[in-house]
N, C-alpha and C. Protein backbone atom coordinates (compact mmCIF):
# COMPACT_ATOMS: atom_id res chain seq x y z
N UNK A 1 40.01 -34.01 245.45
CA UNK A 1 39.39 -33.18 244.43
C UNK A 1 39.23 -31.76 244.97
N UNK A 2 39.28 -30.36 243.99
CA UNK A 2 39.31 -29.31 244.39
C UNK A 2 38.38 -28.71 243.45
N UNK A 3 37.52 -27.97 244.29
CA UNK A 3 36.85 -27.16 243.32
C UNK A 3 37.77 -25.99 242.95
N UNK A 4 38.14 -25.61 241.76
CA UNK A 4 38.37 -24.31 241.20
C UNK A 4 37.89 -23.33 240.83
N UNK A 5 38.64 -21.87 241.48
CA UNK A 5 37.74 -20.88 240.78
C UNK A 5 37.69 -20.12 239.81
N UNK A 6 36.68 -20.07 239.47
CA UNK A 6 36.26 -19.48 238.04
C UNK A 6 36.75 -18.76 237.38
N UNK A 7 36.99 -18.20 236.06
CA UNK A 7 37.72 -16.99 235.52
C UNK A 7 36.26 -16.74 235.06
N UNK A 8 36.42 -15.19 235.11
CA UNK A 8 34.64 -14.40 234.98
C UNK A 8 35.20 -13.55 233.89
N UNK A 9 34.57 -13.08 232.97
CA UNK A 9 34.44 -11.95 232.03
C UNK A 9 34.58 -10.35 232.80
N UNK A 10 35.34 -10.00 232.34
CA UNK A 10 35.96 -9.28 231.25
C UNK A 10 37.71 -9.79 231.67
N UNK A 11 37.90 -11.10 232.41
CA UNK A 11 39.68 -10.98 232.31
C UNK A 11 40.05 -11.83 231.09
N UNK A 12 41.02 -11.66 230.17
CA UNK A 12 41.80 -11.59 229.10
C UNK A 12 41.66 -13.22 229.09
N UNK A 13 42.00 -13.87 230.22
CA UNK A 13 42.56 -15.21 229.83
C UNK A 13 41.61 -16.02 229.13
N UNK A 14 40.10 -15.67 229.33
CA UNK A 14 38.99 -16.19 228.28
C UNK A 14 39.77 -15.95 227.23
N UNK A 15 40.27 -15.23 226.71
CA UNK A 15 40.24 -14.72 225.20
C UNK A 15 41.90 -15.52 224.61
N UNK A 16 42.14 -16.58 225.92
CA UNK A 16 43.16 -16.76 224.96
C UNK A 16 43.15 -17.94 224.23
N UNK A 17 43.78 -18.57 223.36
CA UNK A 17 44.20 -19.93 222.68
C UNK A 17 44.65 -20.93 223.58
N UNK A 18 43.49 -22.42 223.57
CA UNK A 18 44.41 -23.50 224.43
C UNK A 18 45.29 -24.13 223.30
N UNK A 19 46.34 -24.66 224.32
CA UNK A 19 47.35 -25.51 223.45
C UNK A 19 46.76 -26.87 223.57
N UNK A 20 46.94 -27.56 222.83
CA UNK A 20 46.77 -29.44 222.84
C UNK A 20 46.95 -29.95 224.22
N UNK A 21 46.31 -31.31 224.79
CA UNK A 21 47.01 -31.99 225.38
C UNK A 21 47.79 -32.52 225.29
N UNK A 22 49.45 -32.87 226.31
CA UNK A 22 50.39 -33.42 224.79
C UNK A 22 50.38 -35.16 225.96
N UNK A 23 49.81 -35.42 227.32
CA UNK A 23 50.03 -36.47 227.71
C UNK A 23 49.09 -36.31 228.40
N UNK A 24 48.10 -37.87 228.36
CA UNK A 24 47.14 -38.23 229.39
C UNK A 24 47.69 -39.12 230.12
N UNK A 25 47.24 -38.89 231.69
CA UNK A 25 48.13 -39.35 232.29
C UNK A 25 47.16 -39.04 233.86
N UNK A 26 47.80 -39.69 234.69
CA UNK A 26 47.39 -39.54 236.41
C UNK A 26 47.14 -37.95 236.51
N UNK A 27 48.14 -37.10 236.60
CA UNK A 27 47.98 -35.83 237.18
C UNK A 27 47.03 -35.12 235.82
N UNK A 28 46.56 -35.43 234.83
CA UNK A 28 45.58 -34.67 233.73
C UNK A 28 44.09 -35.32 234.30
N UNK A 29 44.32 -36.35 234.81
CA UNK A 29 42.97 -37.34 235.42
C UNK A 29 42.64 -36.62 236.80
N UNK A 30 43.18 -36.19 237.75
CA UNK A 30 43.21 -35.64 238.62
C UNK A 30 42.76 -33.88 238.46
N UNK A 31 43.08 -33.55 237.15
CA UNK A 31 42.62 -32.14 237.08
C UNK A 31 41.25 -32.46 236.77
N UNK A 32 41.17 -33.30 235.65
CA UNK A 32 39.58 -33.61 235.05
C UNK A 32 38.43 -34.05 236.46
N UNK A 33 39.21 -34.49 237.50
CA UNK A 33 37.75 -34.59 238.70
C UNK A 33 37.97 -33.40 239.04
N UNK A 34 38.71 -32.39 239.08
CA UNK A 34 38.94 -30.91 239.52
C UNK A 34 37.47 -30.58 238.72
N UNK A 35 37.61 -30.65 237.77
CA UNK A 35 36.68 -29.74 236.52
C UNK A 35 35.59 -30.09 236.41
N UNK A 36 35.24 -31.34 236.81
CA UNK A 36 34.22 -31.91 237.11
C UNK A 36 33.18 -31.36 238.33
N UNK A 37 34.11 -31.53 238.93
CA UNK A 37 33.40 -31.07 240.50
C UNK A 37 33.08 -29.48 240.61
N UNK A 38 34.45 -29.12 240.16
CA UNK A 38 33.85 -27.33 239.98
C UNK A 38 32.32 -27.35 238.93
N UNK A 39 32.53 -27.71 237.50
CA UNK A 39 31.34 -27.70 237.13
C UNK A 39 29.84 -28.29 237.99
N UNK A 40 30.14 -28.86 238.60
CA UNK A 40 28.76 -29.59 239.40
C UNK A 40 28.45 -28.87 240.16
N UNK A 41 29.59 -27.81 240.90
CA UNK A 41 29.36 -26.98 242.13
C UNK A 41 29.11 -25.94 241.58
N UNK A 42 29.03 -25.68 240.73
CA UNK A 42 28.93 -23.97 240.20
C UNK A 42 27.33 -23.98 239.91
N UNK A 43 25.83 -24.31 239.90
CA UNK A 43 26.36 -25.70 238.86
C UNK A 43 26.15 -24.88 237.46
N UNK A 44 26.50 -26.06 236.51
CA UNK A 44 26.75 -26.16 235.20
C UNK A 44 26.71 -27.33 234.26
N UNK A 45 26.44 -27.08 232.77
CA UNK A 45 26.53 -28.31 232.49
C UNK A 45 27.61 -28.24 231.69
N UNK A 46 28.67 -27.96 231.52
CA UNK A 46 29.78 -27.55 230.50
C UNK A 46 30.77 -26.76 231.04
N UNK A 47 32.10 -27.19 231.09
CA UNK A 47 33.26 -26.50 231.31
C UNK A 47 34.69 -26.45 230.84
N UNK A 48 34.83 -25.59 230.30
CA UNK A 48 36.48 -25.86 229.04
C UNK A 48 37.68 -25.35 230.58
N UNK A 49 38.76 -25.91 230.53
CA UNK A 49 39.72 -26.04 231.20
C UNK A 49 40.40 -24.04 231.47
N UNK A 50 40.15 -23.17 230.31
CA UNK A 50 40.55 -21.86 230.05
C UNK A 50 39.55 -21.55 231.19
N UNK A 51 38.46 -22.02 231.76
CA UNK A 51 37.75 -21.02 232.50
C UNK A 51 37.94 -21.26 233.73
N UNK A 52 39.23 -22.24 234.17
CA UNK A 52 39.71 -22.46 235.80
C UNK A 52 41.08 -21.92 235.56
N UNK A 53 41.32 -20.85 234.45
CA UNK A 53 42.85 -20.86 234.04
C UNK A 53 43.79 -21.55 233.36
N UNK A 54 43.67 -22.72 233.02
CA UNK A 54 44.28 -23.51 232.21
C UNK A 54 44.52 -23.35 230.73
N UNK A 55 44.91 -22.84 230.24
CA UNK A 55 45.15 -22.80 228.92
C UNK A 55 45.02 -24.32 227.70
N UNK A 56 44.63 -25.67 228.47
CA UNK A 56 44.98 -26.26 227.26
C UNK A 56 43.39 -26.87 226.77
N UNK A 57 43.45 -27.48 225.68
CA UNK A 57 42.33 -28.38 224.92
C UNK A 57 41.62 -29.28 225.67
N UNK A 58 41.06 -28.98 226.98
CA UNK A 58 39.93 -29.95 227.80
C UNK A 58 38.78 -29.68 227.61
N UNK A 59 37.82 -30.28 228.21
CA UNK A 59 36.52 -29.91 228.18
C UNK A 59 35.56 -30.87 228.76
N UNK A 60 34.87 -30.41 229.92
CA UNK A 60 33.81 -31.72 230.60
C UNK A 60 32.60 -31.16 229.89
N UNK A 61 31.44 -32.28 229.99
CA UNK A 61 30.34 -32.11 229.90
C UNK A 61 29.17 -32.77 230.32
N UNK A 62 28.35 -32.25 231.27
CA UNK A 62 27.04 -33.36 231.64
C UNK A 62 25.77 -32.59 231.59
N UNK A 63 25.03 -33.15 229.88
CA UNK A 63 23.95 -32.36 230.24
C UNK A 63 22.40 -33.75 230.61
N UNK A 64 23.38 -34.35 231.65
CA UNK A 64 21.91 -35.34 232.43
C UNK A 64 20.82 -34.43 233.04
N UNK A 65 19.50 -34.85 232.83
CA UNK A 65 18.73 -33.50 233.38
C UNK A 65 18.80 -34.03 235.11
N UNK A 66 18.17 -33.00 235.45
CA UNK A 66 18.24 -33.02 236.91
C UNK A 66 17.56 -34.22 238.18
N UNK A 67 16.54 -35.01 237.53
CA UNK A 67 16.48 -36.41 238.02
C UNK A 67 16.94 -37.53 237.53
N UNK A 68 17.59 -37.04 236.53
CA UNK A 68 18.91 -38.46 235.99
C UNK A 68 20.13 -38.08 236.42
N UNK A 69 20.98 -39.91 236.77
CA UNK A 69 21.83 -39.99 237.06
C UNK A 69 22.97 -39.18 236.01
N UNK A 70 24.40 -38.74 237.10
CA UNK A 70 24.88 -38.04 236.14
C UNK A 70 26.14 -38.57 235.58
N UNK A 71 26.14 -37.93 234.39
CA UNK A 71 26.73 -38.82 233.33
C UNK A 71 27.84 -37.80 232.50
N UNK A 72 29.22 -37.31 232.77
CA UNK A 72 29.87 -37.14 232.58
C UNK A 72 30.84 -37.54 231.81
N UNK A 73 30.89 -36.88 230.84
CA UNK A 73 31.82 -36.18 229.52
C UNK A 73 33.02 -35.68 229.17
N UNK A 74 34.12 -36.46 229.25
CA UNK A 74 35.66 -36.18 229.17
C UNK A 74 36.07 -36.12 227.43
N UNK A 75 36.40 -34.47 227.28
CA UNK A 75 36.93 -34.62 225.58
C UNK A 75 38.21 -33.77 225.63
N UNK A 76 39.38 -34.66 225.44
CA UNK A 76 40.56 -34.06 225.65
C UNK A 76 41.11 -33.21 224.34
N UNK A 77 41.51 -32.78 223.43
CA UNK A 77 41.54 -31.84 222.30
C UNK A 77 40.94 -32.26 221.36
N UNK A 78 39.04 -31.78 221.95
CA UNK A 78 38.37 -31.61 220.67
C UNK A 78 38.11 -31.00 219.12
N UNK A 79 38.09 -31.29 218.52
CA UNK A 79 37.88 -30.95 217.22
C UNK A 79 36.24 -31.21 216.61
N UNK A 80 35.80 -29.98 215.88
CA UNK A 80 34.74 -30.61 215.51
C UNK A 80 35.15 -30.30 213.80
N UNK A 81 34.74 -32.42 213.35
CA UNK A 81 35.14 -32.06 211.98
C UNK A 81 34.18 -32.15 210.85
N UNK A 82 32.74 -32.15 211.26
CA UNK A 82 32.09 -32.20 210.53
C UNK A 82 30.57 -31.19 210.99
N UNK A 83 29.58 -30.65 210.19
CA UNK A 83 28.64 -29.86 210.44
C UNK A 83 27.32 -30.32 209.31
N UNK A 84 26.29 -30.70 210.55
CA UNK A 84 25.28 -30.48 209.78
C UNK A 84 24.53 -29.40 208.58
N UNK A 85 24.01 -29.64 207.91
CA UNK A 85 23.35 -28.38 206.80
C UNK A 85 21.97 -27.36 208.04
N UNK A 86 21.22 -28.26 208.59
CA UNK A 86 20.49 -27.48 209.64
C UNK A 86 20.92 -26.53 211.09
N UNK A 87 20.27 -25.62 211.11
CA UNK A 87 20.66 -24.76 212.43
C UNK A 87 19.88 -24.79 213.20
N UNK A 88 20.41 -24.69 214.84
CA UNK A 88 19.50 -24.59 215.92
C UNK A 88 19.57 -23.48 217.05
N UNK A 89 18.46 -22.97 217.18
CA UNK A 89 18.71 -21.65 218.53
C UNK A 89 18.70 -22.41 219.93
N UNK A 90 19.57 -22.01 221.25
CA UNK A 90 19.48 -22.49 222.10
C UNK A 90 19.81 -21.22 223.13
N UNK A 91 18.73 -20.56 223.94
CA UNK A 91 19.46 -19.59 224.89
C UNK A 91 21.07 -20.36 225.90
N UNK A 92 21.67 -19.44 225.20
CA UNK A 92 22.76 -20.29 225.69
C UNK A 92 23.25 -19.18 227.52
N UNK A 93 24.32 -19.73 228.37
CA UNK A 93 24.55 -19.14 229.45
C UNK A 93 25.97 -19.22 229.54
N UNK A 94 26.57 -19.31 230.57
CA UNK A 94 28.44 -19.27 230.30
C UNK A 94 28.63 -19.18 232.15
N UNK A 95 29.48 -20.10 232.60
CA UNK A 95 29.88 -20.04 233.88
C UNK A 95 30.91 -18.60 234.09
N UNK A 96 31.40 -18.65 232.97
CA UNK A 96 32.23 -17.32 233.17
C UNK A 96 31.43 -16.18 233.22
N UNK A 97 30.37 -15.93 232.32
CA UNK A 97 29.21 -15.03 232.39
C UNK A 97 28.10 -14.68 232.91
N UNK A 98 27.95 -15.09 234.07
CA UNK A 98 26.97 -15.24 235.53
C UNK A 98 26.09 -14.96 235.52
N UNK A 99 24.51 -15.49 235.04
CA UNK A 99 23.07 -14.78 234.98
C UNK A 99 22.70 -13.95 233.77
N UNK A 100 23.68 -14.16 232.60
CA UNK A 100 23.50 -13.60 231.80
C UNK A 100 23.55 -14.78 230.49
N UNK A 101 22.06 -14.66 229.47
CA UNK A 101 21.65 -15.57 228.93
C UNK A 101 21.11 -15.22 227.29
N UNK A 102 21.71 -15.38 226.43
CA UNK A 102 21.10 -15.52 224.97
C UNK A 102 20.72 -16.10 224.01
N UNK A 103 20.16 -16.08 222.91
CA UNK A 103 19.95 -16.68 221.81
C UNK A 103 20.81 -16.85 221.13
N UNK A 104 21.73 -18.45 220.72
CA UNK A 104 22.62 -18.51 220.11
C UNK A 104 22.29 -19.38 219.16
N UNK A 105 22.51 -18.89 217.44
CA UNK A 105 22.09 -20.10 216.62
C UNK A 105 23.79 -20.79 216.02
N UNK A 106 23.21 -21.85 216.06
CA UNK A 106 24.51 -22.95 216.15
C UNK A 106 24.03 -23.89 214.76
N UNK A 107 25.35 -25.11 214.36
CA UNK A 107 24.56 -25.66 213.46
C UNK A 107 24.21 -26.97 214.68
N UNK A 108 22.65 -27.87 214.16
CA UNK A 108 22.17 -28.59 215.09
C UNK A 108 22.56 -29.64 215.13
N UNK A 109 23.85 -30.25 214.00
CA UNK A 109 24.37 -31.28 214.52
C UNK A 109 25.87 -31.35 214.03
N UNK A 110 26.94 -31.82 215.40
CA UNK A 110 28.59 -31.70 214.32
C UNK A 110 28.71 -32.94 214.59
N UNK A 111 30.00 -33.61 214.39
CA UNK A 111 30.78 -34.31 214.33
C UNK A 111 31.82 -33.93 214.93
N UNK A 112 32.93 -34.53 216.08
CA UNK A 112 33.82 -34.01 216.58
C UNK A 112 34.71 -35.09 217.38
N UNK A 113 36.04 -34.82 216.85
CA UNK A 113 37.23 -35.47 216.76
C UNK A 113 37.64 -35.62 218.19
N UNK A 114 38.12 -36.45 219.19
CA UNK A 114 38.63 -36.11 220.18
C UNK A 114 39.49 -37.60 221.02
N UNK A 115 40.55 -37.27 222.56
CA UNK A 115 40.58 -38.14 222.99
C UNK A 115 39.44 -38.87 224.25
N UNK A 116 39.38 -39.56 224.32
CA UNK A 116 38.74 -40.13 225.41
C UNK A 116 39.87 -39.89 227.21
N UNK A 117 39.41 -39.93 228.27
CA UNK A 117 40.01 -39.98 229.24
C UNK A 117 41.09 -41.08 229.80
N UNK A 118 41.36 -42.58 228.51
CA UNK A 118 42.60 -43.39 228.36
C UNK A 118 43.07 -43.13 227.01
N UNK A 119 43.16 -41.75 226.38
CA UNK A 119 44.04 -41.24 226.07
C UNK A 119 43.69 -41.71 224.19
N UNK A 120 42.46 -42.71 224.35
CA UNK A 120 42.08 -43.51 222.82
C UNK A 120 41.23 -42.07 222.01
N UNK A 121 41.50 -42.34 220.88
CA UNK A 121 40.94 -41.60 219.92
C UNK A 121 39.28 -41.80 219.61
N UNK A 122 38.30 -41.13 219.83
CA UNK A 122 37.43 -41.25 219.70
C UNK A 122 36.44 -40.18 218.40
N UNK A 123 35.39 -40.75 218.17
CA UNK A 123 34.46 -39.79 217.36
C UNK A 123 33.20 -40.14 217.86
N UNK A 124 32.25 -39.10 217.80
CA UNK A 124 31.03 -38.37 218.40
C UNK A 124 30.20 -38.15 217.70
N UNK A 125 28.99 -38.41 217.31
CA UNK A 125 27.86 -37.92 215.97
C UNK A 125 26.94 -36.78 217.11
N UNK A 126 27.05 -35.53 217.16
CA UNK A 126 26.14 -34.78 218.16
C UNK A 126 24.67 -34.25 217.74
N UNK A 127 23.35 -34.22 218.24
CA UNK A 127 22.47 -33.09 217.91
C UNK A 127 21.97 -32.60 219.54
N UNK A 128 21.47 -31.69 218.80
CA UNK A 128 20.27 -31.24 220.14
C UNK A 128 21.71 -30.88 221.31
N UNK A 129 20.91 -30.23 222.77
CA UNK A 129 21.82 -30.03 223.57
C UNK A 129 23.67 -30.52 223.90
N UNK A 130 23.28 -31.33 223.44
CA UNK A 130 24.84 -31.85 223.27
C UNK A 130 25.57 -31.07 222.50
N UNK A 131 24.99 -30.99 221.12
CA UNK A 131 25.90 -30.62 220.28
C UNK A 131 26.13 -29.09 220.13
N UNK A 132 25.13 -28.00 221.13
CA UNK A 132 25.13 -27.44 221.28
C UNK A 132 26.55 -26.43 222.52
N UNK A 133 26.19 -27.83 223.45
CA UNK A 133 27.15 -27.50 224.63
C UNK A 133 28.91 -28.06 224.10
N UNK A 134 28.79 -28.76 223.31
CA UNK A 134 30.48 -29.24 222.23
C UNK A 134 30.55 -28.20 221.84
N UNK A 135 29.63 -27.17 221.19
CA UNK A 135 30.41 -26.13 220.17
C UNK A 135 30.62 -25.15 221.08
N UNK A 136 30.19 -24.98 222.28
CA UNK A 136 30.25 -23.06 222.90
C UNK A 136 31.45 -24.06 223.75
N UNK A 137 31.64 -24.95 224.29
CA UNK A 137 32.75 -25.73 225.20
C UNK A 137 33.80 -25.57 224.41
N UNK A 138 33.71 -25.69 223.21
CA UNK A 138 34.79 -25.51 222.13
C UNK A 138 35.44 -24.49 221.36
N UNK A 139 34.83 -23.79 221.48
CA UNK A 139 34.77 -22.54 221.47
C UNK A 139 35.72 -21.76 222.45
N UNK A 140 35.41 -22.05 223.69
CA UNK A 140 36.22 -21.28 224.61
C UNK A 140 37.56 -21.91 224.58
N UNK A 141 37.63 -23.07 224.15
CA UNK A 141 39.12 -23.36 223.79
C UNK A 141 40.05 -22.46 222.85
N UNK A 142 39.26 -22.08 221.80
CA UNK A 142 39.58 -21.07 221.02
C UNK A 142 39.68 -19.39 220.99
N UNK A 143 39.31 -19.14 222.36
CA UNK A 143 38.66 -18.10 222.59
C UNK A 143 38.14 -17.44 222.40
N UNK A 144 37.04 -17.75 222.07
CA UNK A 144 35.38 -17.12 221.24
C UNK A 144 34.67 -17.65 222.88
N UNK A 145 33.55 -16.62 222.97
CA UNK A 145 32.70 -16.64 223.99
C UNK A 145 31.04 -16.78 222.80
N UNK A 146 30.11 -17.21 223.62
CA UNK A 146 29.39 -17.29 223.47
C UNK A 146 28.38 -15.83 222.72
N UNK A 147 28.77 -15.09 223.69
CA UNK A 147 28.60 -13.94 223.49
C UNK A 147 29.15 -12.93 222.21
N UNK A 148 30.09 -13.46 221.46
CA UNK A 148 30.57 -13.14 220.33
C UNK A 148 29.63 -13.74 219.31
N UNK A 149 28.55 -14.67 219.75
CA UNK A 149 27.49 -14.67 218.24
C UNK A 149 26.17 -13.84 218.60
N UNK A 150 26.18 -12.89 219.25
CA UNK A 150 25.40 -12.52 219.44
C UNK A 150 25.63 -10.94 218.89
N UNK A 151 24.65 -9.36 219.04
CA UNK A 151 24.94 -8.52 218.08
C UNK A 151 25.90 -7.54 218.79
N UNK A 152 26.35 -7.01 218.20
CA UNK A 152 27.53 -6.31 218.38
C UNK A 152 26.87 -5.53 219.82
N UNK A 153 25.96 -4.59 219.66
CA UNK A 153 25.38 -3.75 220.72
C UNK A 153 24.99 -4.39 221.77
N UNK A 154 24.53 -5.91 221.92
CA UNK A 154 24.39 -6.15 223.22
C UNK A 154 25.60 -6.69 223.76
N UNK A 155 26.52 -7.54 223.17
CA UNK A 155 27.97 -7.74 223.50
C UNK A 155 28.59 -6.51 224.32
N UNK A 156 28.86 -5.52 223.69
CA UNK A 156 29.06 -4.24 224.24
C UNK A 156 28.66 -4.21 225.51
N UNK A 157 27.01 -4.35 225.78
CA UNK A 157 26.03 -4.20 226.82
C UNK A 157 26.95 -4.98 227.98
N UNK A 158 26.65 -6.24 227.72
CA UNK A 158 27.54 -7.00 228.21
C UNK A 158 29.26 -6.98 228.63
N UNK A 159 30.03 -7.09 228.10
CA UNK A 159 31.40 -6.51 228.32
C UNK A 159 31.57 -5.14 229.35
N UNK A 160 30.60 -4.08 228.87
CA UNK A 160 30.82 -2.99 229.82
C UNK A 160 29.93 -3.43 231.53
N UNK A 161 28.68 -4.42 231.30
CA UNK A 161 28.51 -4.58 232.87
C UNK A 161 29.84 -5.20 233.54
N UNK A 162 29.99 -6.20 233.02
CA UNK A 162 30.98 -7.37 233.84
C UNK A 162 32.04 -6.76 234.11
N UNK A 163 32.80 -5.53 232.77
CA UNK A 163 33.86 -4.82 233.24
C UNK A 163 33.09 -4.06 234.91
N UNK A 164 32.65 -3.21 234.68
CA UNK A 164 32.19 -2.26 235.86
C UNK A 164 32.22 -3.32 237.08
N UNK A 165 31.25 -4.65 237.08
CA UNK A 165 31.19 -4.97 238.62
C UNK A 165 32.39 -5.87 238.45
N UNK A 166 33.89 -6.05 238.13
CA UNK A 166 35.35 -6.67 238.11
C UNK A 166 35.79 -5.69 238.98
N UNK A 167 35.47 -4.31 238.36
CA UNK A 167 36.19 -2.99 239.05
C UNK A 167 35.58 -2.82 240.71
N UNK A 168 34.35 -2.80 240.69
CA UNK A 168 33.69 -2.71 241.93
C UNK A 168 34.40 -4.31 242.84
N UNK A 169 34.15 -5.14 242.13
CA UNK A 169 34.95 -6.50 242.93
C UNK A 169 36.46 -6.17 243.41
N UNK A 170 37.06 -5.65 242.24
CA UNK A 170 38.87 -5.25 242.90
C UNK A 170 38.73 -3.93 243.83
N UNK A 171 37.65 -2.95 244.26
CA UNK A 171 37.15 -1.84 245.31
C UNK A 171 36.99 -2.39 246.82
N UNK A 172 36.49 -3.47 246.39
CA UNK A 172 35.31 -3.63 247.35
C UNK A 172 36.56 -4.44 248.85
């Protein structure tokens, strides 16, 4: 297993489109303890495959709290196909976005289409943190950041720090 490193904000590849998984298989099982482990080491509770570079439809998730055992979340090209009528705020955070934390209102419960890690078709009824960490995980599959529901002027705020210390990082 390898931890991978991170893609951080402001580089492009956040912003791009994953493609499908088109085969589960040994070497996709072998990336997923990759993604795993990076998420645990970073730590985190959520990680889409675009933010170790990967371009396609993965996504781990463990939001066990911190004296429960942990309990890890394999959703190979999720879909969410259904949405509750209620909404929920959750300061949300982003491994790509480092110490930087907002108010994101989401709806508080989806439904979402996906494979399991033997490749079977599964469905998911989500609320509360879960369903919270499915939609921004899902999201970055699509390339929407977290930070895109938030208002235009602090986005900005944002985008121009992370640009500046990228530049100071490629200086330094």
């Amino acid at each position: 297993m390898t931890i991978k490193p991170l893609i951080l904000l402001p580089d492009p590849v956040l912003r791009q489109q994953s493609e499908p998984v088109e085969r589960v298989d040994a070497e996709l099982d072998g990336f997923i303890e990759d993604m795993l482990e990076t998420m645990y080491d970073a730590p985190g509770i959520g990680l889409a495959a675009i933010q170790v570079g990967v371009p396609r439809r993965l996504l781990v998730i463990d939001i066990a709290g911190k004296d429960e055992p942990k309990n890890p979340q394999v959703f190979i090209n999720p879909e969410v196909v259904a949405t509750g009528d209620g909404v929920s705020v959750y300061e949300e955070g982003c491994l790509s976005i480092p110490d930087y934390y907002a108010d994101v209102e989401r709806p508080e419960s989806i439904t979402v289409r996906y494979l399991d890690r033997k490749g079977d078709q599964q469905t998911i009824d989500a609320d509360g943190l879960l369903a919270t960490c499915l939609q921004h995980e899902i999201d970055h599959l699509n390339g929407v950041l977290f930070i895109d529901h938030i208002s235009k002027l602090k986005r900005d705020m944002v985008v121009r720090k992370f640009t500046k210390l990228a530049r100071q990082r490629v200086t330094a």
